[in-house]
N, C-alpha and C. Protein backbone atom coordinates (compact mmCIF):
# COMPACT_ATOMS: atom_id res chain seq x y z
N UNK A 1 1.41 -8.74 -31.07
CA UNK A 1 0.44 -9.64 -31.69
C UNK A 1 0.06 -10.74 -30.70
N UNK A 2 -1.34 -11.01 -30.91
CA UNK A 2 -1.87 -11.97 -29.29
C UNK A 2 -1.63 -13.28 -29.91
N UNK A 3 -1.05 -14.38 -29.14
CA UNK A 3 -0.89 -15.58 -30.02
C UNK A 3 -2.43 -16.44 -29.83
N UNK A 4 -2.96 -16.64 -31.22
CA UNK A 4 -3.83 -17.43 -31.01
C UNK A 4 -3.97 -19.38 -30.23
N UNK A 5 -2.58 -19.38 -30.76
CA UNK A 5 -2.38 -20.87 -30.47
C UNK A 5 -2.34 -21.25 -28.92
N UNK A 6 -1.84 -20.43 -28.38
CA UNK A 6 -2.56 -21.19 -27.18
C UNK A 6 -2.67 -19.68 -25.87
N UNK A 7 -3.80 -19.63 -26.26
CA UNK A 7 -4.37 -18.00 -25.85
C UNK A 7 -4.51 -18.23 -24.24
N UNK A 8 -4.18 -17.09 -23.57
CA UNK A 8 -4.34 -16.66 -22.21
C UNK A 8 -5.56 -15.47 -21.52
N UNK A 9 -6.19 -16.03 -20.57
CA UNK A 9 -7.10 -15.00 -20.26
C UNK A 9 -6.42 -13.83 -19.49
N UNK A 10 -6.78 -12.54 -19.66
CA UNK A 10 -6.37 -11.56 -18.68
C UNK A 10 -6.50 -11.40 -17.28
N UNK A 11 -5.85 -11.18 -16.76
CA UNK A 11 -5.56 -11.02 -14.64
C UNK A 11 -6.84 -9.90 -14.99
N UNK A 12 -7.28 -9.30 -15.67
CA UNK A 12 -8.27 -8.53 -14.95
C UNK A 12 -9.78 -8.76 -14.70
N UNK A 13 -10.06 -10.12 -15.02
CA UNK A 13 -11.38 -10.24 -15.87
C UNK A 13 -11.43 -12.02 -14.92
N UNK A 14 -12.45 -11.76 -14.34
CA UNK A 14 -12.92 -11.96 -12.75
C UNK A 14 -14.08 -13.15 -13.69
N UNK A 15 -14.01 -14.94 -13.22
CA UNK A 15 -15.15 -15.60 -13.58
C UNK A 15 -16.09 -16.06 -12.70
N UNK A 16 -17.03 -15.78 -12.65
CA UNK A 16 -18.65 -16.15 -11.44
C UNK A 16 -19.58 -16.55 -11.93
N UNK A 17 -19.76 -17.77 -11.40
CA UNK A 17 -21.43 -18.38 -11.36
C UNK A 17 -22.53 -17.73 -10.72
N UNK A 18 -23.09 -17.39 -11.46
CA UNK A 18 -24.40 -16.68 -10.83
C UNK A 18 -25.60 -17.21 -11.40
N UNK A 19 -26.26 -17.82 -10.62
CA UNK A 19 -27.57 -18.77 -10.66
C UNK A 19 -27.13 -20.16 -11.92
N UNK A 20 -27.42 -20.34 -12.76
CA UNK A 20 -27.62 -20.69 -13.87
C UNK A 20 -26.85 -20.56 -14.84
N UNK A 21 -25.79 -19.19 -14.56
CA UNK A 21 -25.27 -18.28 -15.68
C UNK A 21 -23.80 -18.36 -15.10
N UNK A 22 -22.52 -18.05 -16.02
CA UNK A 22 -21.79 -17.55 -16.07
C UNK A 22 -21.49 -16.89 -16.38
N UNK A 23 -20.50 -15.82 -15.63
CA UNK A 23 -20.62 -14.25 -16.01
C UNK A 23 -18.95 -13.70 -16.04
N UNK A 24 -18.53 -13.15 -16.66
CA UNK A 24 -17.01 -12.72 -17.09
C UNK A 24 -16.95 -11.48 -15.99
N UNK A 25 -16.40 -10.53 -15.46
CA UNK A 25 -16.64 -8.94 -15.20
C UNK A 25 -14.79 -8.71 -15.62
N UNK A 26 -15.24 -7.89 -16.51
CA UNK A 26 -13.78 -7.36 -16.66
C UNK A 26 -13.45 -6.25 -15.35
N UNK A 27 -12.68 -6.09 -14.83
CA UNK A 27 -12.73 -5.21 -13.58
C UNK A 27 -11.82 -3.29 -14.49
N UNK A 28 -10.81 -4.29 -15.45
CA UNK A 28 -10.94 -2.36 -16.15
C UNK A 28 -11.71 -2.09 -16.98
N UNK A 29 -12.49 -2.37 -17.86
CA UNK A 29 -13.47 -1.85 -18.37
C UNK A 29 -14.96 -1.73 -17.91
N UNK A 30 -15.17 -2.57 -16.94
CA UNK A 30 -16.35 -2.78 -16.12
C UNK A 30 -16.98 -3.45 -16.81
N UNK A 31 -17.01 -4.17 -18.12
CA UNK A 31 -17.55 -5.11 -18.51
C UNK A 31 -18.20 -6.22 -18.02
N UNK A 32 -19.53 -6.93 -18.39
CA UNK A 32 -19.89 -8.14 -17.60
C UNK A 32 -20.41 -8.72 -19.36
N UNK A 33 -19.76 -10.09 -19.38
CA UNK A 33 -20.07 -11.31 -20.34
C UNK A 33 -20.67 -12.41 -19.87
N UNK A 34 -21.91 -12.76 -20.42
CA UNK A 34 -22.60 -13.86 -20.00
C UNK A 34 -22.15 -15.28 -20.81
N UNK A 35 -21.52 -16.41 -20.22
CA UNK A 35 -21.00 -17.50 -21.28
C UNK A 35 -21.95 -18.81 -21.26
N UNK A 36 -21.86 -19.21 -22.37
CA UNK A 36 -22.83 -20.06 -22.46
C UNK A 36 -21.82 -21.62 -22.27
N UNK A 37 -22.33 -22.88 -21.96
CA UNK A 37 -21.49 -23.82 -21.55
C UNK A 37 -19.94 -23.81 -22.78
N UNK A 38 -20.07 -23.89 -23.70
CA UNK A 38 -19.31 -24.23 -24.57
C UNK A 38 -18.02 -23.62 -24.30
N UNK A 39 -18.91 -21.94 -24.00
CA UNK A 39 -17.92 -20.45 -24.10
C UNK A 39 -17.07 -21.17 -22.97
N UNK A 40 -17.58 -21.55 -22.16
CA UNK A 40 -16.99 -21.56 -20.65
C UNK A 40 -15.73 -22.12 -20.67
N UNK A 41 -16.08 -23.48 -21.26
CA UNK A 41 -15.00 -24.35 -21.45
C UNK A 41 -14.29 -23.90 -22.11
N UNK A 42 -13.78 -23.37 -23.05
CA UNK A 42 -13.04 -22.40 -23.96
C UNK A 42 -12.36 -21.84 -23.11
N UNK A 43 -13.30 -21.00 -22.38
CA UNK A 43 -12.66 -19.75 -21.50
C UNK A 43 -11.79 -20.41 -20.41
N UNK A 44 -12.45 -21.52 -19.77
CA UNK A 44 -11.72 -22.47 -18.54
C UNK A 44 -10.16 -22.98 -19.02
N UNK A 45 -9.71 -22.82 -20.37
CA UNK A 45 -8.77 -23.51 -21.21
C UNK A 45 -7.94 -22.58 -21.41
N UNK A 46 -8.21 -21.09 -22.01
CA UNK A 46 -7.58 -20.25 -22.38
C UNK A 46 -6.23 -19.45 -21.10
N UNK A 47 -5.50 -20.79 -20.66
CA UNK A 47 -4.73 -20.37 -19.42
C UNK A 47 -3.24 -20.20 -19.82
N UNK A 48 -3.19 -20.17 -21.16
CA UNK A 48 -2.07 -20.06 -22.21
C UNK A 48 -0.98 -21.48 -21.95
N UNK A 49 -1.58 -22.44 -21.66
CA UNK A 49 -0.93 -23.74 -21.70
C UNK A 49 -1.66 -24.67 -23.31
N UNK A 50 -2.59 -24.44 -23.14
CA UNK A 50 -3.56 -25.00 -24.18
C UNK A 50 -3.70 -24.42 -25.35
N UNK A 51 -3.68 -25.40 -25.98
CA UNK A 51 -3.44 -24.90 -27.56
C UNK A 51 -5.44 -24.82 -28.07
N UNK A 52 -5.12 -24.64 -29.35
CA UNK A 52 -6.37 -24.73 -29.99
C UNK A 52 -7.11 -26.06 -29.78
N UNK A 53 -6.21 -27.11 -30.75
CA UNK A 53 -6.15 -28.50 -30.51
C UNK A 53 -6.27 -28.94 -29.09
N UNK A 54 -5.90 -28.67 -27.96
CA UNK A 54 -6.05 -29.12 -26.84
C UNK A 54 -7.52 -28.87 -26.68
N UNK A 55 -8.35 -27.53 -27.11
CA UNK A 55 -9.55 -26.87 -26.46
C UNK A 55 -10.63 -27.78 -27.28
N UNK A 56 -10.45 -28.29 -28.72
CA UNK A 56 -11.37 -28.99 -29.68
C UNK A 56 -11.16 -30.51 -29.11
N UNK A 57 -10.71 -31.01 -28.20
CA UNK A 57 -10.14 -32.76 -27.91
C UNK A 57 -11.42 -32.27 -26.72
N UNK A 58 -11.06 -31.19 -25.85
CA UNK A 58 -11.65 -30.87 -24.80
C UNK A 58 -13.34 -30.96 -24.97
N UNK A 59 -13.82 -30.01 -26.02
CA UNK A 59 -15.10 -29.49 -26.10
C UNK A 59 -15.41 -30.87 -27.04
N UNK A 60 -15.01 -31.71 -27.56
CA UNK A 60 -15.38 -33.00 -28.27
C UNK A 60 -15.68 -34.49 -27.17
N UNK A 61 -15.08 -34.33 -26.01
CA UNK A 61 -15.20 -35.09 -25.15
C UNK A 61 -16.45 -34.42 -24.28
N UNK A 62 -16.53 -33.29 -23.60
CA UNK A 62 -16.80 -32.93 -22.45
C UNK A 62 -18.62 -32.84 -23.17
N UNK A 63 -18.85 -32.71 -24.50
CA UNK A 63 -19.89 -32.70 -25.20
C UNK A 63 -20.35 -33.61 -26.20
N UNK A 64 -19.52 -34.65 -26.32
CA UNK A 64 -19.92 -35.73 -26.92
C UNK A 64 -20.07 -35.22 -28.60
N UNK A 65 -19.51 -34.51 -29.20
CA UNK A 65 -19.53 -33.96 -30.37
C UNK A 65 -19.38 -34.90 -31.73
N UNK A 66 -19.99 -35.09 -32.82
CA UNK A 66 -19.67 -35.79 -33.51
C UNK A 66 -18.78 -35.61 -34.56
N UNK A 67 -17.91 -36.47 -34.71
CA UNK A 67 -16.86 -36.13 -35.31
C UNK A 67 -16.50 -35.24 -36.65
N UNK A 68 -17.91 -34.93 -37.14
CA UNK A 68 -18.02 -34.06 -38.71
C UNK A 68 -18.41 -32.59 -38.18
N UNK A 69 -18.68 -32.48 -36.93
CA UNK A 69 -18.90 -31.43 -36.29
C UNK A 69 -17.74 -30.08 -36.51
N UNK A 70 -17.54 -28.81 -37.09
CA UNK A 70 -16.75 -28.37 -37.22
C UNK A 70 -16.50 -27.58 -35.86
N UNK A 71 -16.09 -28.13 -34.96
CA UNK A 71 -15.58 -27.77 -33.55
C UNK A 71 -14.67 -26.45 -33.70
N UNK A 72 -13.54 -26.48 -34.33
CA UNK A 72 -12.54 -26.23 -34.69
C UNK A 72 -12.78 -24.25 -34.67
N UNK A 73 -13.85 -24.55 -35.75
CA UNK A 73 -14.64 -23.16 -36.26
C UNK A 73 -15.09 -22.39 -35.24
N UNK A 74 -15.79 -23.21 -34.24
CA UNK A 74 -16.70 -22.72 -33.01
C UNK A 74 -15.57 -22.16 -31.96
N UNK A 75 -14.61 -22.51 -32.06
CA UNK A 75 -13.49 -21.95 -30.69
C UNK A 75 -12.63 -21.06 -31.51
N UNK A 76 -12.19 -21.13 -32.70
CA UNK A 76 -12.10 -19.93 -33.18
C UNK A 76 -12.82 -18.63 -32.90
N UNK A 77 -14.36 -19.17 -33.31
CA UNK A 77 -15.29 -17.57 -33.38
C UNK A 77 -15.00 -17.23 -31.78
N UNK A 78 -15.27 -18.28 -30.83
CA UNK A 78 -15.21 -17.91 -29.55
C UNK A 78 -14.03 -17.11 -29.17
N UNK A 79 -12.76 -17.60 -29.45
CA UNK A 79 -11.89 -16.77 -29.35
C UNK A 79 -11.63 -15.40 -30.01
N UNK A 80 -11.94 -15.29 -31.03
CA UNK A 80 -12.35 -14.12 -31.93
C UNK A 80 -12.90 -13.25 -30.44
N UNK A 81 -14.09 -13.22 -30.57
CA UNK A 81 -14.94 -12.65 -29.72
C UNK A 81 -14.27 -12.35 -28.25
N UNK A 82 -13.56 -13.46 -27.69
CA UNK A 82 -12.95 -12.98 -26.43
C UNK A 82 -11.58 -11.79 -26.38
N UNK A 83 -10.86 -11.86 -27.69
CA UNK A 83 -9.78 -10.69 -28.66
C UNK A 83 -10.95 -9.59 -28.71
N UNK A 84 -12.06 -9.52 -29.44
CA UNK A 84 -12.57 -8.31 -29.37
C UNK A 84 -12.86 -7.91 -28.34
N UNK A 85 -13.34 -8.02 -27.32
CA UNK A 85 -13.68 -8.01 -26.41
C UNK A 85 -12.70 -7.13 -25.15
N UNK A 86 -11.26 -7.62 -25.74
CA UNK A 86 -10.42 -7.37 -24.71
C UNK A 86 -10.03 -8.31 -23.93
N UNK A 87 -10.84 -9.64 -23.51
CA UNK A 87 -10.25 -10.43 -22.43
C UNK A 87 -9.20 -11.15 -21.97
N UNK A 88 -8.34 -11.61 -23.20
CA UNK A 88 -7.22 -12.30 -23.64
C UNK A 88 -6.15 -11.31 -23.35
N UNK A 89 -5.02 -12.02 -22.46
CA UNK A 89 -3.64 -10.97 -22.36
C UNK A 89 -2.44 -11.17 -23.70
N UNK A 90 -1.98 -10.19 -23.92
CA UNK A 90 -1.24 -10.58 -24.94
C UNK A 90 0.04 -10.96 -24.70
N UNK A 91 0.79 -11.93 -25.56
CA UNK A 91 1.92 -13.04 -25.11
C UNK A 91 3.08 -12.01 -24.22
């Protein structure tokens, strides 16, 4: 079971700036993910030191978020999505 609480990205899955864009390439599936700023930061976090709570203090500062903002929700789905995906190593 992958621990959500303070999730780790996988050794296989390679991050690059390309123009404008950030781009994931998983190197075993050959996958390429395009992240949008938010994703990034999420993804920049997910080094399995950081908790959930660490990533919502993060994306509330680094974006000026207002405090009724359900942050919380948004790095969930993000993480969701990075589990489907495959990118996350499991504990």
């Amino acid at each position: 079971m992958l621990s959500r609480d303070k999730p780790c990205r996988k050794w296989s899955v390679l991050c690059k700036r390309v123009g404008e864009e950030t781009v994931l390439y998983d190197k075993e599936t050959e996958a390429i993910h395009v992240l949008n700023p938010t994703a990034l930061l999420v993804w920049d976090l997910c080094d399995g030191k950081h908790s959930l709570e660490d990533m919502e203090m993060a994306l509330r500062s680094e974006f000026s978020v207002a405090d009724e903002e359900r942050v919380g929700e948004h790095i969930r789905g993000v993480i969701g999505r990075f589990l489907d995906e495959g990118l996350l190593e499991n504990p």
